[in-house]
PDB file of N, CA and C in Angstrom:
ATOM      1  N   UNK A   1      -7.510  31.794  -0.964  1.00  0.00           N
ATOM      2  CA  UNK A   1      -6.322  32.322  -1.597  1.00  0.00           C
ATOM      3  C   UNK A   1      -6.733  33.221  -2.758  1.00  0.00           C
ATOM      4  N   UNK A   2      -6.045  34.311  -2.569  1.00  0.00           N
ATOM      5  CA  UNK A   2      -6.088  35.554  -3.642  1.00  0.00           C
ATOM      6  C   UNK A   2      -5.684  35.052  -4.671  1.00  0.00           C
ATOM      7  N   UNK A   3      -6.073  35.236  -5.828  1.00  0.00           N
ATOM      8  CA  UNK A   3      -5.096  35.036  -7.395  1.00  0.00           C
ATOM      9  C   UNK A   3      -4.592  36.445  -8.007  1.00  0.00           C
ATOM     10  N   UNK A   4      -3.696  36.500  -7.855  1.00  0.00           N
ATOM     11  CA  UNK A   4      -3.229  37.796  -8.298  1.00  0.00           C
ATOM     12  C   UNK A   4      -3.130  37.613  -9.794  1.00  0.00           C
ATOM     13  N   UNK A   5      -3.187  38.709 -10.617  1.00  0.00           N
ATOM     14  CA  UNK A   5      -3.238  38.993 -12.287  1.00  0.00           C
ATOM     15  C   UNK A   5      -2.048  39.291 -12.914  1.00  0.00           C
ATOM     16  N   UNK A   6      -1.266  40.119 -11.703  1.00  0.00           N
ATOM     17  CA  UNK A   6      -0.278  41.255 -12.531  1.00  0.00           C
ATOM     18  C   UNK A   6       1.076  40.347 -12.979  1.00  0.00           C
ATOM     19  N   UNK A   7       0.979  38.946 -12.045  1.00  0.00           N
ATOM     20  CA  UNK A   7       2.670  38.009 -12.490  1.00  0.00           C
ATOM     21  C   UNK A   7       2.196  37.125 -13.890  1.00  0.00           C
ATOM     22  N   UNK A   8       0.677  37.107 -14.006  1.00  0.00           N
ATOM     23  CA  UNK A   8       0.752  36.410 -15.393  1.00  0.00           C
ATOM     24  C   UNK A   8       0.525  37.345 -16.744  1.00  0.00           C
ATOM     25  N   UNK A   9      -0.206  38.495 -16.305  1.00  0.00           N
ATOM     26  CA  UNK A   9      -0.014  39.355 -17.138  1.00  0.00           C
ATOM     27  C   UNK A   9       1.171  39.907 -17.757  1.00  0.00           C
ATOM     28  N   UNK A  10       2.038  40.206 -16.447  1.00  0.00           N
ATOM     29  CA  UNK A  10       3.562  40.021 -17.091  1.00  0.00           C
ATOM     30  C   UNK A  10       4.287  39.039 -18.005  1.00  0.00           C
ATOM     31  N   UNK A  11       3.934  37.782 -17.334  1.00  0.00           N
ATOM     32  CA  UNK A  11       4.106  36.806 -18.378  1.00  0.00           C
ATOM     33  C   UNK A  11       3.981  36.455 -19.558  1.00  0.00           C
ATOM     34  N   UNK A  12       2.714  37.018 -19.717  1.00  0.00           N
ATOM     35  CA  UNK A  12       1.790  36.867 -20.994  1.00  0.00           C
ATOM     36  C   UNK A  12       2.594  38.173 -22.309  1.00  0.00           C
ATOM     37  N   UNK A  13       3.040  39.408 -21.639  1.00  0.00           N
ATOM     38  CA  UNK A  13       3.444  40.096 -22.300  1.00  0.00           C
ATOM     39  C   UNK A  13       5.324  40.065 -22.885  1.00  0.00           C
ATOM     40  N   UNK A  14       6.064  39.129 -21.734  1.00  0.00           N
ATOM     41  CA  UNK A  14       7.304  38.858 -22.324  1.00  0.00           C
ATOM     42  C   UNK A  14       7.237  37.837 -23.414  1.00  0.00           C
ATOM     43  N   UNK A  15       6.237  36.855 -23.203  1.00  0.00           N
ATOM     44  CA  UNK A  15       6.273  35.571 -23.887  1.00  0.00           C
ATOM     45  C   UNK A  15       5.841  36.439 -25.639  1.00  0.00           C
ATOM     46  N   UNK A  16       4.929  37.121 -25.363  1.00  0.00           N
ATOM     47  CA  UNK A  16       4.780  38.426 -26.485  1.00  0.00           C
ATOM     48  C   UNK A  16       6.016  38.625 -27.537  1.00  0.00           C
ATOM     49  N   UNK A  17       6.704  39.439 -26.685  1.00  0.00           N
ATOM     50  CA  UNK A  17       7.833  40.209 -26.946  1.00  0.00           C
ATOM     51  C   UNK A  17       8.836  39.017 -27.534  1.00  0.00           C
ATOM     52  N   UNK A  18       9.114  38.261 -27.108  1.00  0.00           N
ATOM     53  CA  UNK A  18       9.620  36.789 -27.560  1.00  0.00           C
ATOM     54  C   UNK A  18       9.473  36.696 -28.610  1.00  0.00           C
ATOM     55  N   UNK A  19       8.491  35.967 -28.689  1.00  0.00           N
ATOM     56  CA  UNK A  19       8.136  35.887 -30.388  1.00  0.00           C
ATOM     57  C   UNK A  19       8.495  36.760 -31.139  1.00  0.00           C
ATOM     58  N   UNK A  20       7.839  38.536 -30.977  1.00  0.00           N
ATOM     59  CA  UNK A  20       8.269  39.309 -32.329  1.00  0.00           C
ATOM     60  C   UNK A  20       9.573  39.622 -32.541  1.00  0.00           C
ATOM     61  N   UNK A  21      10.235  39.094 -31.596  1.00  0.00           N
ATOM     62  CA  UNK A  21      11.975  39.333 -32.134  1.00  0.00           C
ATOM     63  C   UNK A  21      12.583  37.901 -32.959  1.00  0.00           C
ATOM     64  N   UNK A  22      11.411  37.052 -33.293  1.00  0.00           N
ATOM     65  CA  UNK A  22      12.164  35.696 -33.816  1.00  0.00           C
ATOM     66  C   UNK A  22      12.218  36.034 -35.165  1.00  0.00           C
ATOM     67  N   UNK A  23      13.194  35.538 -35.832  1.00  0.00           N
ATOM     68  CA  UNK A  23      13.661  35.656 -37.595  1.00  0.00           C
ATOM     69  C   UNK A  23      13.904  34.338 -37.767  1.00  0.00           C
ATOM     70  N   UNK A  24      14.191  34.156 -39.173  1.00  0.00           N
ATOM     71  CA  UNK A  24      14.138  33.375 -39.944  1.00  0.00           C
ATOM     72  C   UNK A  24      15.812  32.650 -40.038  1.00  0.00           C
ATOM     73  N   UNK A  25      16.216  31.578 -39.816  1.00  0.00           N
ATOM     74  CA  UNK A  25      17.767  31.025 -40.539  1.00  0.00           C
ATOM     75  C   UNK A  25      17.948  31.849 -41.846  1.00  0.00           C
ATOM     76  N   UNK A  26      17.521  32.248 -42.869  1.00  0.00           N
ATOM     77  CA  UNK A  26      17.310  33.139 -43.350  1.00  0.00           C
ATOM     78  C   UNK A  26      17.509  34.705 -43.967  1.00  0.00           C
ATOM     79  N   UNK A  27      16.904  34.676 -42.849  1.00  0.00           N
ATOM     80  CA  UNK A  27      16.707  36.768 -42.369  1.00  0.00           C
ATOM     81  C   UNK A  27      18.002  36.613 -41.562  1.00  0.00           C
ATOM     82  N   UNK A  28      18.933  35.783 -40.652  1.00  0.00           N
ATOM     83  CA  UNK A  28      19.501  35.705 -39.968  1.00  0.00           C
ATOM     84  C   UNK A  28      21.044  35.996 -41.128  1.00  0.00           C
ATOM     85  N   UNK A  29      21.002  34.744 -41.917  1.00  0.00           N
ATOM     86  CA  UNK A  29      21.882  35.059 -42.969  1.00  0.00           C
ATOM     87  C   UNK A  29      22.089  35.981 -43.456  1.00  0.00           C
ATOM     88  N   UNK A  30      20.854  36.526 -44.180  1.00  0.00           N
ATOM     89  CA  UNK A  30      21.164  38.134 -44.815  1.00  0.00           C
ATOM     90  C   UNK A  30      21.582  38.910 -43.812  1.00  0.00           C
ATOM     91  N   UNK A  31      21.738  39.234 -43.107  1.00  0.00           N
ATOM     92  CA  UNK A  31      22.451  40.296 -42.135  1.00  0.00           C
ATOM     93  C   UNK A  31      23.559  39.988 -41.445  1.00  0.00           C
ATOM     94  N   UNK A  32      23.650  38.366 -41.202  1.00  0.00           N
ATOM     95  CA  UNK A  32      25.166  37.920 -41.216  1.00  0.00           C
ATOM     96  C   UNK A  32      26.036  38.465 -42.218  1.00  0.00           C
ATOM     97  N   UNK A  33      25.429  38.390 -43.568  1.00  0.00           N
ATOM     98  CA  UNK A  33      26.099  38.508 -45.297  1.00  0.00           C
ATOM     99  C   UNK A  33      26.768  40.100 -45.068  1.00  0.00           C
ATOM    100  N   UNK A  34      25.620  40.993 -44.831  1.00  0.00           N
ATOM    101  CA  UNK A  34      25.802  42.403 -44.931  1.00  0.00           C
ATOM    102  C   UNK A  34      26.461  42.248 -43.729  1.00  0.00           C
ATOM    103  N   UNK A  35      26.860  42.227 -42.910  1.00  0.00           N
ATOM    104  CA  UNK A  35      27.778  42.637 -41.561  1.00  0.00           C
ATOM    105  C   UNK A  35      29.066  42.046 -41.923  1.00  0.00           C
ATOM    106  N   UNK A  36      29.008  40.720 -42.675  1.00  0.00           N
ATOM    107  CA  UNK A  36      30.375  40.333 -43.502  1.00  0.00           C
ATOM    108  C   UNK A  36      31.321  41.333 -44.471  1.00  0.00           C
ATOM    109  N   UNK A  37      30.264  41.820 -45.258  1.00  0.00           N
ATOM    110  CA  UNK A  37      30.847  42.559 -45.991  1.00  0.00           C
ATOM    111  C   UNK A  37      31.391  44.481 -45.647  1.00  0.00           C
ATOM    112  N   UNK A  38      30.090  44.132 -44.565  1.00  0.00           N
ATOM    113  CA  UNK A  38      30.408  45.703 -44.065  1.00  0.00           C
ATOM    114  C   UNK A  38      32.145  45.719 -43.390  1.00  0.00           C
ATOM    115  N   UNK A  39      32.344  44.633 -42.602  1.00  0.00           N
ATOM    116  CA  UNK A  39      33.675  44.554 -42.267  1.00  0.00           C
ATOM    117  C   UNK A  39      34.979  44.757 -43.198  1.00  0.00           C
ATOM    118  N   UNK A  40      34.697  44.083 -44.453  1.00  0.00           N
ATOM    119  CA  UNK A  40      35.130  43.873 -45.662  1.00  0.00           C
ATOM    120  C   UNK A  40      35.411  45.652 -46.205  1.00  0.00           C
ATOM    121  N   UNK A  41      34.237  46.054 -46.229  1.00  0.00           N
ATOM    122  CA  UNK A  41      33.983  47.787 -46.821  1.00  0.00           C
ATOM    123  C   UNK A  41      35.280  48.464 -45.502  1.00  0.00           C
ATOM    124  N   UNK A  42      34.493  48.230 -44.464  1.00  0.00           N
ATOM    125  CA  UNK A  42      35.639  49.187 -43.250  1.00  0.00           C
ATOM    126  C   UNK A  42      37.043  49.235 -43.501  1.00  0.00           C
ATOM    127  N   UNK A  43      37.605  47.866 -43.929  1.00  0.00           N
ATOM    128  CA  UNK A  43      39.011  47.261 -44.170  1.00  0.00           C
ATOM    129  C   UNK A  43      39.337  48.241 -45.328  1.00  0.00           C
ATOM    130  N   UNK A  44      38.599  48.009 -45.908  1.00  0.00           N
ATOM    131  CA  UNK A  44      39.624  48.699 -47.771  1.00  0.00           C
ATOM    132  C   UNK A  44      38.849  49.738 -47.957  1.00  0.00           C
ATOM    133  N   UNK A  45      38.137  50.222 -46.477  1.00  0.00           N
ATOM    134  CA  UNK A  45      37.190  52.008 -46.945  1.00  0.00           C
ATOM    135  C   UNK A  45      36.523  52.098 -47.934  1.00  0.00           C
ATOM    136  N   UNK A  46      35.612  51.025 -47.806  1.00  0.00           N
ATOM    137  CA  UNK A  46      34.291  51.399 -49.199  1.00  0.00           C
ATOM    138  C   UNK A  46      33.497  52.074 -48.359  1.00  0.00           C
ATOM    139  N   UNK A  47      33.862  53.267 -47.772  1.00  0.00           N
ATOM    140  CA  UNK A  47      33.274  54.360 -47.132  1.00  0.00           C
ATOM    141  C   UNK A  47      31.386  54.419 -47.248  1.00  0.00           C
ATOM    142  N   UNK A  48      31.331  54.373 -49.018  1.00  0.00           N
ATOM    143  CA  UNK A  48      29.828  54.923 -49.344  1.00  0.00           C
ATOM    144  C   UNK A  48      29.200  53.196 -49.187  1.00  0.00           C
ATOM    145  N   UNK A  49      29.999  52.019 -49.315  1.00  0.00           N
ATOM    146  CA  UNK A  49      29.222  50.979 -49.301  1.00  0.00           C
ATOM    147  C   UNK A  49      28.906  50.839 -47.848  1.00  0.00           C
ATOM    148  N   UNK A  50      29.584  51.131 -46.688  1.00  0.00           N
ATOM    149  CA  UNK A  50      29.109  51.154 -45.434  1.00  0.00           C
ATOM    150  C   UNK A  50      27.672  52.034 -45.239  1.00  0.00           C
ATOM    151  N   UNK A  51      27.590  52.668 -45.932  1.00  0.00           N
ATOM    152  CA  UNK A  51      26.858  53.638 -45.618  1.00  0.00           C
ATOM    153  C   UNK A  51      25.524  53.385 -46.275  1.00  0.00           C
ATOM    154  N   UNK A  52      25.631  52.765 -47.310  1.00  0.00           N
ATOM    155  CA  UNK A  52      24.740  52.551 -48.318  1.00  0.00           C
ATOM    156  C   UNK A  52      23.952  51.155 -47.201  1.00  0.00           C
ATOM    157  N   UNK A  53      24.879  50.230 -46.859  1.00  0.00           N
ATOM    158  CA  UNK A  53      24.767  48.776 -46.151  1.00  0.00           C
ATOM    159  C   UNK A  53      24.001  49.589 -44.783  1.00  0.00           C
ATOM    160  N   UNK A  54      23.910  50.370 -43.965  1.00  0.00           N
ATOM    161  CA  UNK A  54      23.836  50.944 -42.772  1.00  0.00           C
ATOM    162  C   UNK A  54      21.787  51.267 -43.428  1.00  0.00           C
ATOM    163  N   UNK A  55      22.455  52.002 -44.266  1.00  0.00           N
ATOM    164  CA  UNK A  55      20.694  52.838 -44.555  1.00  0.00           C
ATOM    165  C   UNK A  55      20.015  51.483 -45.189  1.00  0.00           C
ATOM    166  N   UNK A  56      20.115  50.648 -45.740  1.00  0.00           N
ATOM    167  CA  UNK A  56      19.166  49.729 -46.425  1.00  0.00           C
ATOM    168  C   UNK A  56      19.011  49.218 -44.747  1.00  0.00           C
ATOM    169  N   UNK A  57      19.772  48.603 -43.724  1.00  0.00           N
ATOM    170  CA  UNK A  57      19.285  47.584 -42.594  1.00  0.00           C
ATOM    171  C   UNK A  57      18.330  48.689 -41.797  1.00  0.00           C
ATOM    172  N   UNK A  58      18.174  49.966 -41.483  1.00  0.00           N
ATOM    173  CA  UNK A  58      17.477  50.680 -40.931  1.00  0.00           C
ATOM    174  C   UNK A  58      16.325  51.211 -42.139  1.00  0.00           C
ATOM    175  N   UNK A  59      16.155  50.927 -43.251  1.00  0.00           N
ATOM    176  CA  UNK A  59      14.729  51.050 -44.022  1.00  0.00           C
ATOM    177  C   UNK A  59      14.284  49.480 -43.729  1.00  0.00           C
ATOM    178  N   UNK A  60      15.185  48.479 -43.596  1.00  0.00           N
ATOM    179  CA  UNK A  60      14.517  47.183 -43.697  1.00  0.00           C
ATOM    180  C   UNK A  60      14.548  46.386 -43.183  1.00  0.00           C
ATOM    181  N   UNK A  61      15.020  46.385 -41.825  1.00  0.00           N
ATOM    182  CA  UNK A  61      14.608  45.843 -40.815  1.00  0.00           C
ATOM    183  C   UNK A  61      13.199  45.808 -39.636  1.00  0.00           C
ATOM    184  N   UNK A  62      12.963  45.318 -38.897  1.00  0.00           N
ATOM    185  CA  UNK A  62      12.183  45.320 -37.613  1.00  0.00           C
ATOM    186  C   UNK A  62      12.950  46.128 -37.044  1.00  0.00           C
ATOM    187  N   UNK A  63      12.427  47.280 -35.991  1.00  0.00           N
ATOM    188  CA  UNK A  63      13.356  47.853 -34.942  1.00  0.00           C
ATOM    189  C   UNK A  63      13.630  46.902 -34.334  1.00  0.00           C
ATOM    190  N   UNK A  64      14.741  46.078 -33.682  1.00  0.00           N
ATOM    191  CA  UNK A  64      14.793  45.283 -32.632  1.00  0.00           C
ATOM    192  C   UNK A  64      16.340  45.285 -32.461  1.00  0.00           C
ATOM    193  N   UNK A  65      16.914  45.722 -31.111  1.00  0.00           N
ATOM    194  CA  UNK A  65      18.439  45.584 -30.791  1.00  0.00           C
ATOM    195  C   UNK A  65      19.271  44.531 -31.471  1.00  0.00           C
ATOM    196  N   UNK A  66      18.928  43.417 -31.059  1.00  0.00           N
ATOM    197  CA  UNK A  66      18.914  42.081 -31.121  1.00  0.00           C
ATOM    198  C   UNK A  66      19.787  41.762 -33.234  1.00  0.00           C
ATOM    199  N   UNK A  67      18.850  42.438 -33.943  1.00  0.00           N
ATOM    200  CA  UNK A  67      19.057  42.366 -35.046  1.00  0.00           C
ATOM    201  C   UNK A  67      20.668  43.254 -35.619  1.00  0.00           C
ATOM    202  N   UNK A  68      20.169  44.392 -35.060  1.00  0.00           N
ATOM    203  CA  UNK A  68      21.361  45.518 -35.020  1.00  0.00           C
ATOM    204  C   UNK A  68      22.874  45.129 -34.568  1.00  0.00           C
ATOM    205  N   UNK A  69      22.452  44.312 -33.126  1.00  0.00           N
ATOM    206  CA  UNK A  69      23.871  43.802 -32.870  1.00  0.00           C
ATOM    207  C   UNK A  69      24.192  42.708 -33.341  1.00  0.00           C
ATOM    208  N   UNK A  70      23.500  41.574 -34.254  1.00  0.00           N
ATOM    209  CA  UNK A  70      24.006  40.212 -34.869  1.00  0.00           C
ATOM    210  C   UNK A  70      24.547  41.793 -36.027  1.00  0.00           C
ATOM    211  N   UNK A  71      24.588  42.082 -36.781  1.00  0.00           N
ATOM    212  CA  UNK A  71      25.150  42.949 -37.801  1.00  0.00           C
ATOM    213  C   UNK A  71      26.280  43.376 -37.062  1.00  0.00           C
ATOM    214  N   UNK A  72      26.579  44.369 -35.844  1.00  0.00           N
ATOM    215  CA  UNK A  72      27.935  44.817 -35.900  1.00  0.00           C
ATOM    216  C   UNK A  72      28.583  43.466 -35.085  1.00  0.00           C
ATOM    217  N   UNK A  73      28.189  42.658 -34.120  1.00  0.00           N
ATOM    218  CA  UNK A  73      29.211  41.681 -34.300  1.00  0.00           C
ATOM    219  C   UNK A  73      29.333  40.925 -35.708  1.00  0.00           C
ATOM    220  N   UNK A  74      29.048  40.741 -36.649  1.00  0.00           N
ATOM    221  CA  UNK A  74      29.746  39.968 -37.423  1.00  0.00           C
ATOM    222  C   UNK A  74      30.621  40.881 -38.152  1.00  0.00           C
ATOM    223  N   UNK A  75      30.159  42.689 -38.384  1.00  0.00           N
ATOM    224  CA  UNK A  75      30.585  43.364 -38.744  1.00  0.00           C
ATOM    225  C   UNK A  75      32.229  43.076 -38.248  1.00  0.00           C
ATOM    226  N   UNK A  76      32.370  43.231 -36.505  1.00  0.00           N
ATOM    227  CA  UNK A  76      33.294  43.279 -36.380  1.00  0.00           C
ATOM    228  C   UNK A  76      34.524  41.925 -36.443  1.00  0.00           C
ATOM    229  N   UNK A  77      33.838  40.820 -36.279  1.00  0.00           N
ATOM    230  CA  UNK A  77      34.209  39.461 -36.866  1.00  0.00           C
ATOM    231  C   UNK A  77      35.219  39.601 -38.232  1.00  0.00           C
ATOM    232  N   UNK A  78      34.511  40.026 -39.129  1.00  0.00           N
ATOM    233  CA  UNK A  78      34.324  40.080 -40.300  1.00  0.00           C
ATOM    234  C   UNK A  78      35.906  41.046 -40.308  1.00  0.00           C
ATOM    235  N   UNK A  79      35.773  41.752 -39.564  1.00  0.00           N
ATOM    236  CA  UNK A  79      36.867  43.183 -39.676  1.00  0.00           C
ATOM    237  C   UNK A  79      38.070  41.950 -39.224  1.00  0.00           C
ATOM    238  N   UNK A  80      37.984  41.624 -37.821  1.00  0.00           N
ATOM    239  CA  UNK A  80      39.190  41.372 -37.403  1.00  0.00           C
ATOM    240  C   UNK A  80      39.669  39.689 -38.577  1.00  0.00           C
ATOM    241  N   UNK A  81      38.954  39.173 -39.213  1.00  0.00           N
ATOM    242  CA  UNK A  81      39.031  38.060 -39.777  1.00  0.00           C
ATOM    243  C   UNK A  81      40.098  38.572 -40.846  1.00  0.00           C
ATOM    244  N   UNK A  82      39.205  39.365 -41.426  1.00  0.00           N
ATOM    245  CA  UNK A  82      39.890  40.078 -43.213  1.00  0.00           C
ATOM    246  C   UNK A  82      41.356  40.613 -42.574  1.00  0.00           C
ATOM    247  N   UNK A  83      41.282  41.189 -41.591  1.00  0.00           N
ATOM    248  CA  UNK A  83      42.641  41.929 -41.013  1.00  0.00           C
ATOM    249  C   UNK A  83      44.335  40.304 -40.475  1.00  0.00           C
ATOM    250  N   UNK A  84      43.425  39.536 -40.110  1.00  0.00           N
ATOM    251  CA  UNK A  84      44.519  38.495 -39.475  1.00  0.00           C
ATOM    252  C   UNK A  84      44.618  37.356 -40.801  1.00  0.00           C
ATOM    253  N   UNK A  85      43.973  37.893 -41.840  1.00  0.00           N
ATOM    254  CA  UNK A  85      44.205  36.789 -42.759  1.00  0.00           C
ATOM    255  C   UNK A  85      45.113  37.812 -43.725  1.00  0.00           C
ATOM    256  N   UNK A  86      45.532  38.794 -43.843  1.00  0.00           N
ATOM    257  CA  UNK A  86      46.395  39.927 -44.191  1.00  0.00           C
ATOM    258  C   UNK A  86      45.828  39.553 -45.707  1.00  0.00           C
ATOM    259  N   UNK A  87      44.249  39.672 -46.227  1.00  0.00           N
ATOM    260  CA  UNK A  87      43.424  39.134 -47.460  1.00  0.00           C
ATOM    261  C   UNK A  87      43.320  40.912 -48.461  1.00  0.00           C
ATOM    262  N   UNK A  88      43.728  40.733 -49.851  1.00  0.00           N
ATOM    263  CA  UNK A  88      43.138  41.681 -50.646  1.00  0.00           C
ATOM    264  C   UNK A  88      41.816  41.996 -51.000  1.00  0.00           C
ATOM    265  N   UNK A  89      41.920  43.329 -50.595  1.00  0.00           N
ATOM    266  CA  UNK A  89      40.745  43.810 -50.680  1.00  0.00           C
ATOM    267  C   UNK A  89      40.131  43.642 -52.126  1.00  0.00           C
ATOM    268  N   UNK A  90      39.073  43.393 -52.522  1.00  0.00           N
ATOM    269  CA  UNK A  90      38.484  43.349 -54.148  1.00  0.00           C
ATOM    270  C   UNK A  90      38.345  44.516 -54.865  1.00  0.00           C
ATOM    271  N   UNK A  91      38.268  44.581 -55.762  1.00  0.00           N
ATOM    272  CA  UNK A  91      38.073  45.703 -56.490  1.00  0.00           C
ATOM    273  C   UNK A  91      36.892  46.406 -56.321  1.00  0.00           C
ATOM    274  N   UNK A  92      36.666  47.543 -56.996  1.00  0.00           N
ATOM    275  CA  UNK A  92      35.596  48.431 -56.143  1.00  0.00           C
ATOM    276  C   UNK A  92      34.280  47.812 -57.044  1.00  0.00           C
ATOM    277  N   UNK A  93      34.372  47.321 -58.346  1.00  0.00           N
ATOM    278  CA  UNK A  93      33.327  47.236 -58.688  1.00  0.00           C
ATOM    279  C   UNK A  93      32.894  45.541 -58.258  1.00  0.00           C
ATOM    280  N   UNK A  94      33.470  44.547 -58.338  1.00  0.00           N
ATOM    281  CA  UNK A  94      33.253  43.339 -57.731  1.00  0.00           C
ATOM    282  C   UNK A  94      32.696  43.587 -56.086  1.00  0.00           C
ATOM    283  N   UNK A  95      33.274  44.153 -55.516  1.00  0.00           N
ATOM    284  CA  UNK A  95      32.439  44.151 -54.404  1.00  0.00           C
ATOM    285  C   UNK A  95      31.288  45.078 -54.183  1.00  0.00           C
ATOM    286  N   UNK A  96      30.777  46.301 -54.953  1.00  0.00           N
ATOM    287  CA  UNK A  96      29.492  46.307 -55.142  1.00  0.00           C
ATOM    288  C   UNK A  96      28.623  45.637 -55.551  1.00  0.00           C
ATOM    289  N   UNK A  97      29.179  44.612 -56.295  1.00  0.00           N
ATOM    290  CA  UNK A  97      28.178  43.415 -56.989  1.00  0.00           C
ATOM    291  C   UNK A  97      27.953  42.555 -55.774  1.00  0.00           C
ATOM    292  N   UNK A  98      28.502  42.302 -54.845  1.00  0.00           N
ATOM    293  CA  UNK A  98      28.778  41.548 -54.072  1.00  0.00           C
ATOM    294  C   UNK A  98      27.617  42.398 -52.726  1.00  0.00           C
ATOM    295  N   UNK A  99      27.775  43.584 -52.986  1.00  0.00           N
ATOM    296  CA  UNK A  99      27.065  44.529 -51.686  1.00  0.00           C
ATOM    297  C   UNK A  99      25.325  44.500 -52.399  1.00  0.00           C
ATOM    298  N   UNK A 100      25.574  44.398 -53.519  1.00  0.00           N
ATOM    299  CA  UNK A 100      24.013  44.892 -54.238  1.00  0.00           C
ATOM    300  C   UNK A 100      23.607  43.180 -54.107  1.00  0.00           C
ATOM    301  N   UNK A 101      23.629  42.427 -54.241  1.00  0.00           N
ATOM    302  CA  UNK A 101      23.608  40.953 -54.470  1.00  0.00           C
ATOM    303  C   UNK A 101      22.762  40.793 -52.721  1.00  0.00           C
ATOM    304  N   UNK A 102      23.603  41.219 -52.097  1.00  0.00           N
ATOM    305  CA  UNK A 102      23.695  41.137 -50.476  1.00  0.00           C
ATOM    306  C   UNK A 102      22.366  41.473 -50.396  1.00  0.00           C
ATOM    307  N   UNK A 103      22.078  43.009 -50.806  1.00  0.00           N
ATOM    308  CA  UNK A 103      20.915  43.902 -50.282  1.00  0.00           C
ATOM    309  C   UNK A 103      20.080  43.193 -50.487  1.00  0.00           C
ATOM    310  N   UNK A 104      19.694  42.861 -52.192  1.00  0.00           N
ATOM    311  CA  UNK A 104      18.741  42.045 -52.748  1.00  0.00           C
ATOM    312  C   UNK A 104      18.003  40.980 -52.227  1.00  0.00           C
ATOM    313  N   UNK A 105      18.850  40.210 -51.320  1.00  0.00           N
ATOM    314  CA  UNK A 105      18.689  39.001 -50.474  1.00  0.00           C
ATOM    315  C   UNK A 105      18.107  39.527 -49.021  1.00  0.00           C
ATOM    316  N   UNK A 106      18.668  40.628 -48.433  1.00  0.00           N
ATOM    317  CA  UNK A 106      18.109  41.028 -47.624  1.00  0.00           C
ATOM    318  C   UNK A 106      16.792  41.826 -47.133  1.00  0.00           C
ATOM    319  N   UNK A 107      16.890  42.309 -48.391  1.00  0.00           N
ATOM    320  CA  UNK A 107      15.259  43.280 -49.097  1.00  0.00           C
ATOM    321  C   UNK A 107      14.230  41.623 -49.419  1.00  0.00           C
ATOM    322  N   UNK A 108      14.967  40.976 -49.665  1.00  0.00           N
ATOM    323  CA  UNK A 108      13.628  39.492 -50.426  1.00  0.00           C
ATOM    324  C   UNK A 108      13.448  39.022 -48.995  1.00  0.00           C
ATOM    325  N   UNK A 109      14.223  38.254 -48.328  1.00  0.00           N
ATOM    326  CA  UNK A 109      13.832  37.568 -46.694  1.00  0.00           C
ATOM    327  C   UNK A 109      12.948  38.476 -45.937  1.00  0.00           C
ATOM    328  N   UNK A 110      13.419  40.142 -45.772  1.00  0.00           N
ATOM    329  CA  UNK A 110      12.795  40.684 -44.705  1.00  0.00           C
ATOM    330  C   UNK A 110      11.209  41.459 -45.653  1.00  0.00           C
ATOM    331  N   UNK A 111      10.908  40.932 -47.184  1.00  0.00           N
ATOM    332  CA  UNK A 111       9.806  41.971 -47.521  1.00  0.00           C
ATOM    333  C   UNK A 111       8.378  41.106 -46.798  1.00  0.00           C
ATOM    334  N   UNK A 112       7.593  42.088 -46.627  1.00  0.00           N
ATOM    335  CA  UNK A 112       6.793  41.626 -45.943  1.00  0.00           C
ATOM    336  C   UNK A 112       5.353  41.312 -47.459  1.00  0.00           C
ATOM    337  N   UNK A 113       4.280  39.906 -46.754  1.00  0.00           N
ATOM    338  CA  UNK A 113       3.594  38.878 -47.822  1.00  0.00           C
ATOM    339  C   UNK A 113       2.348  40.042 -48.253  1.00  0.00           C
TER     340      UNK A 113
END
């Protein structure tokens, strides 16, 4: 019997790929936090805090889908939540404290040792 290479080699390289997409309970939170609030920003148009929240997760993340979409689903969670709880939006400067607070946490989990 032949032993073929190429089905464990495959193997060897998903089991790979596996791993480098695992995060932290953590790293998981901080981008839950920011996709919370990004929903929050969409609702009452903190236009530049979306934007600001968008460019910090693409300087500081891992490329990985996976990460991107836990952010817009909670993003959108977050949207339809704030919307069916008919909730006031915060003031502009409380919720930058609230967006900068966010980043901070998300810049500390994902900096690398």
């Amino acid at each position: 019997m032949k032993f073929n290479r190429i089905p464990v080699l495959l193997l060897l390289i998903l089991c790979c790929q596996s791993t480098a997409i695992a995060a932290t309970d953590q790293q998981f939170a901080a981008i839950k936090r920011l996709g919370e609030l990004n929903g929050v920003a969409l609702h009452c148009r903190y236009l530049e805090q979306t934007q600001h929240m968008k460019r910090v997760l693409v300087m500081t993340l891992p490329k990985r889908r996976q990460l991107g979409e836990l952010f817009d689903i909670e993003t959108n969670t977050s949207f339809m939540s704030f919307m069916a709880a008919q909730a006031t939006c915060p003031s502009a400067p409380t919720f930058n404290e609230q967006v900068d607070a966010a980043v901070q946490q998300l810049e500390t989990v994902f900096s690398k040792p």
